[in-house]
PDB file of N, CA and C in Angstrom:
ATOM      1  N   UNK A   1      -0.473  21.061 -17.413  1.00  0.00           N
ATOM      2  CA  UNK A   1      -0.151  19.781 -18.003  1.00  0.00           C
ATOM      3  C   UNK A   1      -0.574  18.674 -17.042  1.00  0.00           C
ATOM      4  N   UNK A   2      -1.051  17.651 -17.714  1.00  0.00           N
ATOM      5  CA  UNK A   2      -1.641  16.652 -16.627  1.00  0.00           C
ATOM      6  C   UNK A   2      -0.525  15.347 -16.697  1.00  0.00           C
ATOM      7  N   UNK A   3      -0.835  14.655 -15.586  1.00  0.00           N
ATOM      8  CA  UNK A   3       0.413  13.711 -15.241  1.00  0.00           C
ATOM      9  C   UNK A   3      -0.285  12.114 -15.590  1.00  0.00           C
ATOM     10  N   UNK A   4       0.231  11.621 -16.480  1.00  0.00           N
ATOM     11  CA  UNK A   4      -0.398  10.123 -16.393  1.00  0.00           C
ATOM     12  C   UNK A   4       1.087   9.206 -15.919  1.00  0.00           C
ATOM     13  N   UNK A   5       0.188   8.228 -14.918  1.00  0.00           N
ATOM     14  CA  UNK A   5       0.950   7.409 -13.920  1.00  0.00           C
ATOM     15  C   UNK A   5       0.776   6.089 -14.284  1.00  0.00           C
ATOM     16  N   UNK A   6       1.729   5.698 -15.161  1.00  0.00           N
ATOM     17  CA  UNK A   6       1.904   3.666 -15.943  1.00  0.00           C
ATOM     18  C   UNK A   6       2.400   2.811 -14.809  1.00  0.00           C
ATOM     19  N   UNK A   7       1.577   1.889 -14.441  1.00  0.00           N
ATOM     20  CA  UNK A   7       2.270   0.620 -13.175  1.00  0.00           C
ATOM     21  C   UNK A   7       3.385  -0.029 -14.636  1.00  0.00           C
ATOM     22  N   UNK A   8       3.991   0.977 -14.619  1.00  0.00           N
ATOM     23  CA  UNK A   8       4.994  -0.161 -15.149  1.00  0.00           C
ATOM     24  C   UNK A   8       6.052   0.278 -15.699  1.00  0.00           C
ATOM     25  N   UNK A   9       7.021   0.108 -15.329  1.00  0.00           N
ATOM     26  CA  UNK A   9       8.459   0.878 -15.826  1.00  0.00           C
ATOM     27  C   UNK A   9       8.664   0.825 -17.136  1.00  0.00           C
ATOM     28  N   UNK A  10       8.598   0.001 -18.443  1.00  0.00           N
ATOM     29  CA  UNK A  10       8.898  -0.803 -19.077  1.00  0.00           C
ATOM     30  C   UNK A  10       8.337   0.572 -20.509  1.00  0.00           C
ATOM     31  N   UNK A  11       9.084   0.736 -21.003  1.00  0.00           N
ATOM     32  CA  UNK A  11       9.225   1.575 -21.609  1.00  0.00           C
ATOM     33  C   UNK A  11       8.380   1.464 -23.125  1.00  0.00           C
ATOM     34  N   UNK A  12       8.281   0.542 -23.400  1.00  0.00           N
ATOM     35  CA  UNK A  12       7.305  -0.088 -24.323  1.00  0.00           C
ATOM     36  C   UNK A  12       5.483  -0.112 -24.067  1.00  0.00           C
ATOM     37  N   UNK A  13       5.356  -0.269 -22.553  1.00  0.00           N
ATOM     38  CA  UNK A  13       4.164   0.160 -22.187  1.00  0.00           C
ATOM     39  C   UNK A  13       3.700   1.498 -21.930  1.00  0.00           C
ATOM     40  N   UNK A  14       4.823   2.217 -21.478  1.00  0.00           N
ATOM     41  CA  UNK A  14       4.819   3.767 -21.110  1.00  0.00           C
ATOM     42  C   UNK A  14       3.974   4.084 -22.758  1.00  0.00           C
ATOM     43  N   UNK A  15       5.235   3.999 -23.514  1.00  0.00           N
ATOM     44  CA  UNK A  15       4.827   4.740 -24.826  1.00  0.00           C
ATOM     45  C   UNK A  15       3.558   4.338 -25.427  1.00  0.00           C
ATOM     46  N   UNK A  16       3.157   3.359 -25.613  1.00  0.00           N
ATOM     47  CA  UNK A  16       1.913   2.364 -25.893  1.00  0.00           C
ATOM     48  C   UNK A  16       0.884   3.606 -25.306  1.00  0.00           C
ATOM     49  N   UNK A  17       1.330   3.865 -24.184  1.00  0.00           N
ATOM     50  CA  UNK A  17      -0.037   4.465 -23.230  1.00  0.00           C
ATOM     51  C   UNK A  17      -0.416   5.788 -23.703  1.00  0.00           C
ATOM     52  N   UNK A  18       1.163   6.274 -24.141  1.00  0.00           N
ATOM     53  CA  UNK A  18       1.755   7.486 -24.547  1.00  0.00           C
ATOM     54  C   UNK A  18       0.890   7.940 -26.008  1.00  0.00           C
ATOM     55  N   UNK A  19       0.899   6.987 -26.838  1.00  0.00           N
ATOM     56  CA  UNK A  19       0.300   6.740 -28.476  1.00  0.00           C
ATOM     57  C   UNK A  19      -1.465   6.509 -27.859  1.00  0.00           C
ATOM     58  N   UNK A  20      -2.038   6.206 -26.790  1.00  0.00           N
ATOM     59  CA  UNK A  20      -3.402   6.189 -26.747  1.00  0.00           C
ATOM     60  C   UNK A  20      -3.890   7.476 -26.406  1.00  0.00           C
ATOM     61  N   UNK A  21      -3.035   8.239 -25.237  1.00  0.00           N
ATOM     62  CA  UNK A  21      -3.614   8.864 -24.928  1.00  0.00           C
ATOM     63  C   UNK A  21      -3.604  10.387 -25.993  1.00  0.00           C
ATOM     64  N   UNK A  22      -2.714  10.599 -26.722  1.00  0.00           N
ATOM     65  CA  UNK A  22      -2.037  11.712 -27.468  1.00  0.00           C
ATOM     66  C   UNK A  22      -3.427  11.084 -28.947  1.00  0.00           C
ATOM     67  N   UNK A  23      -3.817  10.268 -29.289  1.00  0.00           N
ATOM     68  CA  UNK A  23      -4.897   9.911 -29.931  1.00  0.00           C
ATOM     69  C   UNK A  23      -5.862  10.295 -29.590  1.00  0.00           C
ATOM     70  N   UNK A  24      -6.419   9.861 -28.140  1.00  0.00           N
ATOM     71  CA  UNK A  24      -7.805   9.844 -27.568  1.00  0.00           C
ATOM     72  C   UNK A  24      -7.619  11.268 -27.156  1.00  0.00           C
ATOM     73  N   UNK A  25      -6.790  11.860 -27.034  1.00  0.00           N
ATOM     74  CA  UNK A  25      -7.142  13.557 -26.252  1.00  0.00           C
ATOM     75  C   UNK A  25      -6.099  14.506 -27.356  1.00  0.00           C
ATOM     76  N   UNK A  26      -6.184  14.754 -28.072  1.00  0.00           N
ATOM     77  CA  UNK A  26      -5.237  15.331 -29.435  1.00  0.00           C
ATOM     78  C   UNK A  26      -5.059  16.438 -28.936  1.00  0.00           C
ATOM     79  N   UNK A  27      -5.595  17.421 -28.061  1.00  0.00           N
ATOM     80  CA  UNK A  27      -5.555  18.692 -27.692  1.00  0.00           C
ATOM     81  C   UNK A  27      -5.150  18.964 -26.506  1.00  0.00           C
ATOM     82  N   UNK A  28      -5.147  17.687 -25.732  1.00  0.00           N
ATOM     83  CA  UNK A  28      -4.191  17.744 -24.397  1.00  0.00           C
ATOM     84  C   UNK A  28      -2.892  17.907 -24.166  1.00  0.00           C
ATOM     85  N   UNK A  29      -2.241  17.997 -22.958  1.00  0.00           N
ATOM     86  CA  UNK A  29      -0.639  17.992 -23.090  1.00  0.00           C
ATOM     87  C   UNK A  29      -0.918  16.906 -21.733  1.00  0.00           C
ATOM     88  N   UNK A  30       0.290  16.078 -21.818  1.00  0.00           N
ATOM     89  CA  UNK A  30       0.581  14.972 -21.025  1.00  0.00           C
ATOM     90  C   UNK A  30       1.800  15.124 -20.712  1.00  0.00           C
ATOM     91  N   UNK A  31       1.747  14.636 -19.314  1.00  0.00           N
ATOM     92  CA  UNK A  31       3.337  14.129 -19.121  1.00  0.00           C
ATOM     93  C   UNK A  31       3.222  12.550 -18.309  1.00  0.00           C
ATOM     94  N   UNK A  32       4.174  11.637 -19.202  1.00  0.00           N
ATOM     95  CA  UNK A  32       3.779  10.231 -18.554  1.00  0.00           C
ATOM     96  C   UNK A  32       5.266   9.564 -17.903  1.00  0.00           C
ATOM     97  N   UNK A  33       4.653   9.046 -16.062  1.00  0.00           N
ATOM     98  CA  UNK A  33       5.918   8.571 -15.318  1.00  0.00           C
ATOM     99  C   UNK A  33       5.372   7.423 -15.325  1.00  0.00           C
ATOM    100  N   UNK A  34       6.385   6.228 -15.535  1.00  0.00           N
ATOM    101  CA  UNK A  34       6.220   4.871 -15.091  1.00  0.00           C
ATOM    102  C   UNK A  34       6.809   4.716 -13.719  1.00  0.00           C
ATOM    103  N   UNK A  35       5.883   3.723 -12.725  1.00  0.00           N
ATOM    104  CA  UNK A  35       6.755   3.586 -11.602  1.00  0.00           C
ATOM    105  C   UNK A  35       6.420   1.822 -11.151  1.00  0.00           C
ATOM    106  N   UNK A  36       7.022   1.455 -11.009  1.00  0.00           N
ATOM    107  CA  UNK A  36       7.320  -0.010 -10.429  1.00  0.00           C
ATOM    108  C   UNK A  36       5.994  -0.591  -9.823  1.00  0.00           C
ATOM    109  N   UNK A  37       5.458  -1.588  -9.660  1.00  0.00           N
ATOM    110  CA  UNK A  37       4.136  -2.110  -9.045  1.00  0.00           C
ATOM    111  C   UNK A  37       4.799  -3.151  -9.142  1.00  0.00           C
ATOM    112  N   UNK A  38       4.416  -4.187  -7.842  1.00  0.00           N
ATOM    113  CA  UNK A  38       4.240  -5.155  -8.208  1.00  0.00           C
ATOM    114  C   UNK A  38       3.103  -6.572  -8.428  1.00  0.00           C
ATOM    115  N   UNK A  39       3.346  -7.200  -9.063  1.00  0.00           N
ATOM    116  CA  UNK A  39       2.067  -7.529  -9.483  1.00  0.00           C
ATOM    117  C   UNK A  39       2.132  -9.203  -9.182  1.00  0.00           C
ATOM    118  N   UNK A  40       2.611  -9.649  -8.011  1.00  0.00           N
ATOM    119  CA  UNK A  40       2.529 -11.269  -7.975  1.00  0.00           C
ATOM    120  C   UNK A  40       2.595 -12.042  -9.167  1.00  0.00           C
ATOM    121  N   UNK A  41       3.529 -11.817 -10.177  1.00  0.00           N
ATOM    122  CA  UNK A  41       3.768 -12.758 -11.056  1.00  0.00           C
ATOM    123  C   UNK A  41       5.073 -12.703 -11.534  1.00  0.00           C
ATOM    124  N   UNK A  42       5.585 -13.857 -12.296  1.00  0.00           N
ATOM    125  CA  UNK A  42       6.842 -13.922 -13.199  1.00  0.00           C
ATOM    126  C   UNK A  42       7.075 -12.596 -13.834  1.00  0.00           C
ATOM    127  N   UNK A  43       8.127 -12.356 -13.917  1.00  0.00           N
ATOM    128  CA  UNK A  43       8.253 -11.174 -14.961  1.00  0.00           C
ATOM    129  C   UNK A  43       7.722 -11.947 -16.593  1.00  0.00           C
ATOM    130  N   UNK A  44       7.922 -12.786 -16.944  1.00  0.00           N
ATOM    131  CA  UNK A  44       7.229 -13.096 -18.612  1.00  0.00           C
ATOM    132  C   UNK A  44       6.175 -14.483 -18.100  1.00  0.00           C
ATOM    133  N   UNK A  45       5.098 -14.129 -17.450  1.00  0.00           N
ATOM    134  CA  UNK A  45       3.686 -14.992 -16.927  1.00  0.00           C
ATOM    135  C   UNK A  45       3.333 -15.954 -18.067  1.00  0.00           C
ATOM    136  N   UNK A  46       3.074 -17.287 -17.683  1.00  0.00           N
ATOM    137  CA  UNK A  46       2.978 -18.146 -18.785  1.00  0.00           C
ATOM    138  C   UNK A  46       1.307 -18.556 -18.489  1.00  0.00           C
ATOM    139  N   UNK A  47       0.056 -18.506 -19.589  1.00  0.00           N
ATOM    140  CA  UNK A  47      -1.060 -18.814 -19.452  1.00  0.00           C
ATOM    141  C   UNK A  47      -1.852 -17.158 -19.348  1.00  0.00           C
ATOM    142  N   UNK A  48      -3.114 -17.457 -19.795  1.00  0.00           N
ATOM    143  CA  UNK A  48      -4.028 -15.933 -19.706  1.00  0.00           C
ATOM    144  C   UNK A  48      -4.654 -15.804 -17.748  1.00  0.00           C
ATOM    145  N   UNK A  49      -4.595 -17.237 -17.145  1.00  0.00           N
ATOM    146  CA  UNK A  49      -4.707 -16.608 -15.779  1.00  0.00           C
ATOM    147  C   UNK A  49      -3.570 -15.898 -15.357  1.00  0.00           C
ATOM    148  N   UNK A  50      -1.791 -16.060 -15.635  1.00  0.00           N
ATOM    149  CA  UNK A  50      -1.054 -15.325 -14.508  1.00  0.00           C
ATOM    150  C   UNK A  50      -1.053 -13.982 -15.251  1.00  0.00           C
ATOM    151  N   UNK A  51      -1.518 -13.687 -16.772  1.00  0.00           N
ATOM    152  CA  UNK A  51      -1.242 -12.451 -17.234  1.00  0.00           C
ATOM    153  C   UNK A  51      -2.494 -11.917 -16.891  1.00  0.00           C
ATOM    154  N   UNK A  52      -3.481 -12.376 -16.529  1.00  0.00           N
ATOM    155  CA  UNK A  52      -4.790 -11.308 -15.895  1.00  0.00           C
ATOM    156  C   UNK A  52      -4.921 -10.937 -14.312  1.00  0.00           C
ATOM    157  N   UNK A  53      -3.966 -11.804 -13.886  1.00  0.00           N
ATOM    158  CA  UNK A  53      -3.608 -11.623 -12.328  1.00  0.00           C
ATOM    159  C   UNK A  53      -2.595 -10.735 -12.218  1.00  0.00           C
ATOM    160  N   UNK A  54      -1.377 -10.822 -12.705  1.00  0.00           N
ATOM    161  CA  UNK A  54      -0.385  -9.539 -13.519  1.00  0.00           C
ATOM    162  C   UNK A  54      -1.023  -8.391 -13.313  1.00  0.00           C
ATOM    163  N   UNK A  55      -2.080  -8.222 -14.225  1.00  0.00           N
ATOM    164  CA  UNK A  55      -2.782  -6.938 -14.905  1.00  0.00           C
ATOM    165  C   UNK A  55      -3.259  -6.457 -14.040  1.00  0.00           C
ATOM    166  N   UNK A  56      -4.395  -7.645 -12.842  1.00  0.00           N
ATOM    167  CA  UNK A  56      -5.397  -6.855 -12.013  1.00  0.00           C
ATOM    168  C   UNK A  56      -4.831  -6.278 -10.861  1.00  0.00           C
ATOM    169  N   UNK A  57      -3.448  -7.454 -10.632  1.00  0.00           N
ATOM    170  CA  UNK A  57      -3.530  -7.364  -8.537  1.00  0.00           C
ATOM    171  C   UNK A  57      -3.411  -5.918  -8.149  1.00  0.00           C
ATOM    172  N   UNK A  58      -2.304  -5.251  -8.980  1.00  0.00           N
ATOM    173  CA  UNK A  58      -1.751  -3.645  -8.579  1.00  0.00           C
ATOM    174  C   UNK A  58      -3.570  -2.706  -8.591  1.00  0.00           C
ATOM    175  N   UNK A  59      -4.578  -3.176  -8.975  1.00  0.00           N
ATOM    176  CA  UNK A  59      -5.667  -2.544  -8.882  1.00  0.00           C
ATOM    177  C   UNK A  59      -6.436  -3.087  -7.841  1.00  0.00           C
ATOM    178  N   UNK A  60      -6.404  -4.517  -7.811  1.00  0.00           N
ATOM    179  CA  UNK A  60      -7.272  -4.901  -6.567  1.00  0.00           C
ATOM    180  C   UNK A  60      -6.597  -4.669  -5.136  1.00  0.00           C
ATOM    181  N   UNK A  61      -5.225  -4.779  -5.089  1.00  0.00           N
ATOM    182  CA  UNK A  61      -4.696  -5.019  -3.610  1.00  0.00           C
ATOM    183  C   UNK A  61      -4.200  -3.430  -3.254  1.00  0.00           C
ATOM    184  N   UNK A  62      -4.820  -2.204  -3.749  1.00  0.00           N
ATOM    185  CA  UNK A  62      -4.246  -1.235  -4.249  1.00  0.00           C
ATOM    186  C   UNK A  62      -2.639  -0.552  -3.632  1.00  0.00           C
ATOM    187  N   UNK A  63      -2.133  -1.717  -4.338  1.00  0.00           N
ATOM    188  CA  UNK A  63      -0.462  -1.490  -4.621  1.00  0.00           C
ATOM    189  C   UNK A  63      -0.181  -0.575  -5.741  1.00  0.00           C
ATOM    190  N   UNK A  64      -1.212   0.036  -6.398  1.00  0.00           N
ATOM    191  CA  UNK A  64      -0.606   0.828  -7.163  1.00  0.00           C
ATOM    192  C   UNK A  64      -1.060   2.286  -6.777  1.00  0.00           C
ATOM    193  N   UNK A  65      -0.549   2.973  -7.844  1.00  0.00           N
ATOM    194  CA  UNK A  65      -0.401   4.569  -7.150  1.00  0.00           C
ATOM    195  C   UNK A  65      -1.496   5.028  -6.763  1.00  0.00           C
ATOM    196  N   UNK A  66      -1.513   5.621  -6.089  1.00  0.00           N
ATOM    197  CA  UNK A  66      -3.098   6.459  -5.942  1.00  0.00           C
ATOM    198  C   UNK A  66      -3.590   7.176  -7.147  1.00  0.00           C
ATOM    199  N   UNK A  67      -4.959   7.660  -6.920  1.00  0.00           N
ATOM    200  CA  UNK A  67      -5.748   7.344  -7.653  1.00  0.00           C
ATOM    201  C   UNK A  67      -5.853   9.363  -7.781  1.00  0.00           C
TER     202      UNK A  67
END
């Protein structure tokens, strides 16, 4: 079983990820952990720059899980 790793606790994104990947790989088995990142912004980011800075930093500053 393979492990997919969500920067994001939030249980609404987990599953989101959960419904792509169980689509895109129908014959796979998954198991998906969310874990905390943080991402230099508000928790509810106002404007498309703090929600693309949100999105990227845990990839650029690699604060998020390994790879």
């Amino acid at each position: 079983m393979k492990k997919v790793i969500v920067a994001s606790k939030n249980p609404v994104k987990i599953n989101a990820v959960k419904i792509g990947f169980e689509k895109m790989f129908p014959e796979e088995c998954f198991v998906f952990e969310g874990v905390s990142v943080p991402s230099g912004v508000k928790d509810q980011p106002v404007g498309n720059h703090e929600i693309l800075t949100g999105a990227l930093r845990p990839r650029i500053t690699g604060s998020g899980p390994p790879a």
